[in-house]
Protein backbone atom coordinates (compact mmCIF):
# COMPACT_ATOMS: atom_id res chain seq x y z
CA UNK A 1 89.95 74.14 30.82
CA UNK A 2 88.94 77.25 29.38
CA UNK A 3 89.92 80.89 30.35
CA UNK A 4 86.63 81.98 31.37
CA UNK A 5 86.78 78.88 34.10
CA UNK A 6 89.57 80.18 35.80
CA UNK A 7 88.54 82.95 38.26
CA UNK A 8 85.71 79.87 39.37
CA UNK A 9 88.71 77.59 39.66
CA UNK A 10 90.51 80.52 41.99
CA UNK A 11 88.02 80.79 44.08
CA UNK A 12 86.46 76.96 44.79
CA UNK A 13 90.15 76.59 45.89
CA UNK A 14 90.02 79.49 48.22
CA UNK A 15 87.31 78.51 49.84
CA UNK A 16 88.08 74.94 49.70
CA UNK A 17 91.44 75.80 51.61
CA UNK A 18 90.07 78.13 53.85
CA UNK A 19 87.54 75.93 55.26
CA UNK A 20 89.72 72.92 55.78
CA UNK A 21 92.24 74.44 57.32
CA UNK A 22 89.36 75.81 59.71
CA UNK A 23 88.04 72.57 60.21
CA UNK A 24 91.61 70.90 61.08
CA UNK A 25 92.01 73.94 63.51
CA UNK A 26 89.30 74.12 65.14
CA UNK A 27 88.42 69.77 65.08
CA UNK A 28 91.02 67.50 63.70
CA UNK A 29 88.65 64.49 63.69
CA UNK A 30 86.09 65.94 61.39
CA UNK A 31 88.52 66.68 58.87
CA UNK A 32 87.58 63.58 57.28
CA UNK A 33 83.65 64.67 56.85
CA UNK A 34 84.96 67.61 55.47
CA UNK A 35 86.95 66.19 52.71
CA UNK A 36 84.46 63.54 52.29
CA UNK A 37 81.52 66.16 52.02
CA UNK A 38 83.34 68.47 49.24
CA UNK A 39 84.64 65.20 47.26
CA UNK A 40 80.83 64.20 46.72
CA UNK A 41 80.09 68.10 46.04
CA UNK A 42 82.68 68.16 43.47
CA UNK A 43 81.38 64.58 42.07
CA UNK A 44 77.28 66.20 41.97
CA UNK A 45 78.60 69.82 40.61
CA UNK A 46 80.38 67.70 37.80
CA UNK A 47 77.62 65.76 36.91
CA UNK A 48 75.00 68.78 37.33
CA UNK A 49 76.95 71.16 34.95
CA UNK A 50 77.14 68.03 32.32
CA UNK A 51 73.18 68.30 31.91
CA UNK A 52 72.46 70.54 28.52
CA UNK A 53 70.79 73.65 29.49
CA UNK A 54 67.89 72.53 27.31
CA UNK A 55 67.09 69.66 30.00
CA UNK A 56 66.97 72.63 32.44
CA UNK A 57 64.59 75.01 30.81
CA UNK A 58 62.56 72.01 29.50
CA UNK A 59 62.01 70.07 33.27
CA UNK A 60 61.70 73.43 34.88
CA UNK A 61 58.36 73.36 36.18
CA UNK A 62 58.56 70.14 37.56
CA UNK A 63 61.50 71.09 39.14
CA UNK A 64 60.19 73.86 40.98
CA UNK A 65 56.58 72.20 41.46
CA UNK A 66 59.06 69.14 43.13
CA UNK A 67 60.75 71.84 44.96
CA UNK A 68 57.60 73.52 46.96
CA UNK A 69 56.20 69.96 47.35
CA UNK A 70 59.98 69.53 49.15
CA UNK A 71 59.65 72.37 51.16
CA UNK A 72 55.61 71.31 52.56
CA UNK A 73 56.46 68.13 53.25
CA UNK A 74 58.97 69.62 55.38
CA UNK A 75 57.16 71.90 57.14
CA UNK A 76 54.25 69.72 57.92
CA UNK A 77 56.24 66.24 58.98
CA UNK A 78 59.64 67.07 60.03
CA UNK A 79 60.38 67.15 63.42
CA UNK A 80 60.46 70.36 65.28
CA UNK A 81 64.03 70.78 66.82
CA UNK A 82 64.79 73.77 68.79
CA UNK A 83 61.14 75.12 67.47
CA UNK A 84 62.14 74.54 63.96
CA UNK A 85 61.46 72.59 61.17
CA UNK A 86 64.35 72.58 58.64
CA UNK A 87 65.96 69.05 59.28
CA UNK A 88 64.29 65.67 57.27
CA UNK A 89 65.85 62.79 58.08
CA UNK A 90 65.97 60.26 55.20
CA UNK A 91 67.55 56.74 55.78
CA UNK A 92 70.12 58.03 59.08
CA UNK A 93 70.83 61.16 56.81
CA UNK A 94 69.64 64.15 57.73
CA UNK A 95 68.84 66.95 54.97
CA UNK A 96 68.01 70.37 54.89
CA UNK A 97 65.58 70.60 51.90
CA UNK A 98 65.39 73.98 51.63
CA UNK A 99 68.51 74.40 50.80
CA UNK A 100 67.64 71.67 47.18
CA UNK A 101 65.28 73.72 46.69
CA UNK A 102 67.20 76.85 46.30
CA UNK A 103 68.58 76.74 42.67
CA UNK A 104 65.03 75.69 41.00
CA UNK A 105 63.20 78.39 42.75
CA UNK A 106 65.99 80.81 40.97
CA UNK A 107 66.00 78.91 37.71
CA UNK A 108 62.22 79.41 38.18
CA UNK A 109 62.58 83.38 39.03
CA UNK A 110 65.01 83.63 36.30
CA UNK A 111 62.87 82.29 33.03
CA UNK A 112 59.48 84.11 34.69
CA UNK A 113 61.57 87.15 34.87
CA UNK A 114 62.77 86.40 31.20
CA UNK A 115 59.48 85.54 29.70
CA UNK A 116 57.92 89.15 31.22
CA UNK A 117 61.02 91.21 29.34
CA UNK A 118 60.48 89.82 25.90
CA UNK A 119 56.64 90.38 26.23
C-alpha cells in the first residue's frame, strides 16, 4: 500500500462505517444487502483499477458509444414507475443504467477536454 492510497483508504472506511451503522439503525435485516452490496463493490473497484490505463483511453469510444446506447434503451423500453424511467430490470435485478454510464461519459469529457488544450 502506498502513501498516496491512504487518505482513499480513510475515507472508503468512513463511509463504509457510517452507512452500516445507518443501515443496522435504521433496518437490522438489510444489514446483510448492505455488506453484501459493498463486498461485490470492493471485488468490481479491484478488478476495474487492475485494467492499464492504456485499455481505457484505447476502448474509450466504445465505451461511451455503449454508454448512450445504455441510456436510450432505457428511456425508450423501461418501464415507467412513478412517471420515470430510470429502473431496467435484467434477469430479477433491477439496474439503474445511468448511473454505468456515469464514469465513461467523464472519461469521455476528460480526453475531449484534453485533446482541445494541446491543440
Amino acid at each position: 500500500m502506498s502513501r498516496d492510497s491512504l487518505p482513499f483508504i480513510i475515507c472508503f472506511l468512513g463511509l463504509f462505517l457510517f452507512s452500516t451503522f445507518n443501515i443496522f439503525g435504521i433496518k437490522p435485516e438489510l444489514l446483510q444487502n448492505h455488506l453484501i452490496s459493498w463486498s461485490l463493490a470492493v471485488i468490481v473497484f479491484i478488478i476495474f483499477s487492475r485494467i492499464p490505463i492504456a485499455v481505457w483511453r484505447t476502448n474509450m469510444m466504445i465505451l461511451y458509444v455503449l454508454s448512450i446506447v445504455a441510456l436510450l434503451v432505457t428511456l425508450l423500453f423501461a418501464p415507467a414507475v412513478r412517471g420515470a424511467r430510470r429502473w431496467f430490470d435484467i434477469l430479477g435485478f433491477s439496474f439503474q443504467l445511468s448511473e454505468y454510464a456515469k464514469p465513461f461519459v467523464l472519461m469521455y469529457l476528460a480526453h475531449f477536454m484534453a485533446s482541445r488544450k494541446k491543440k
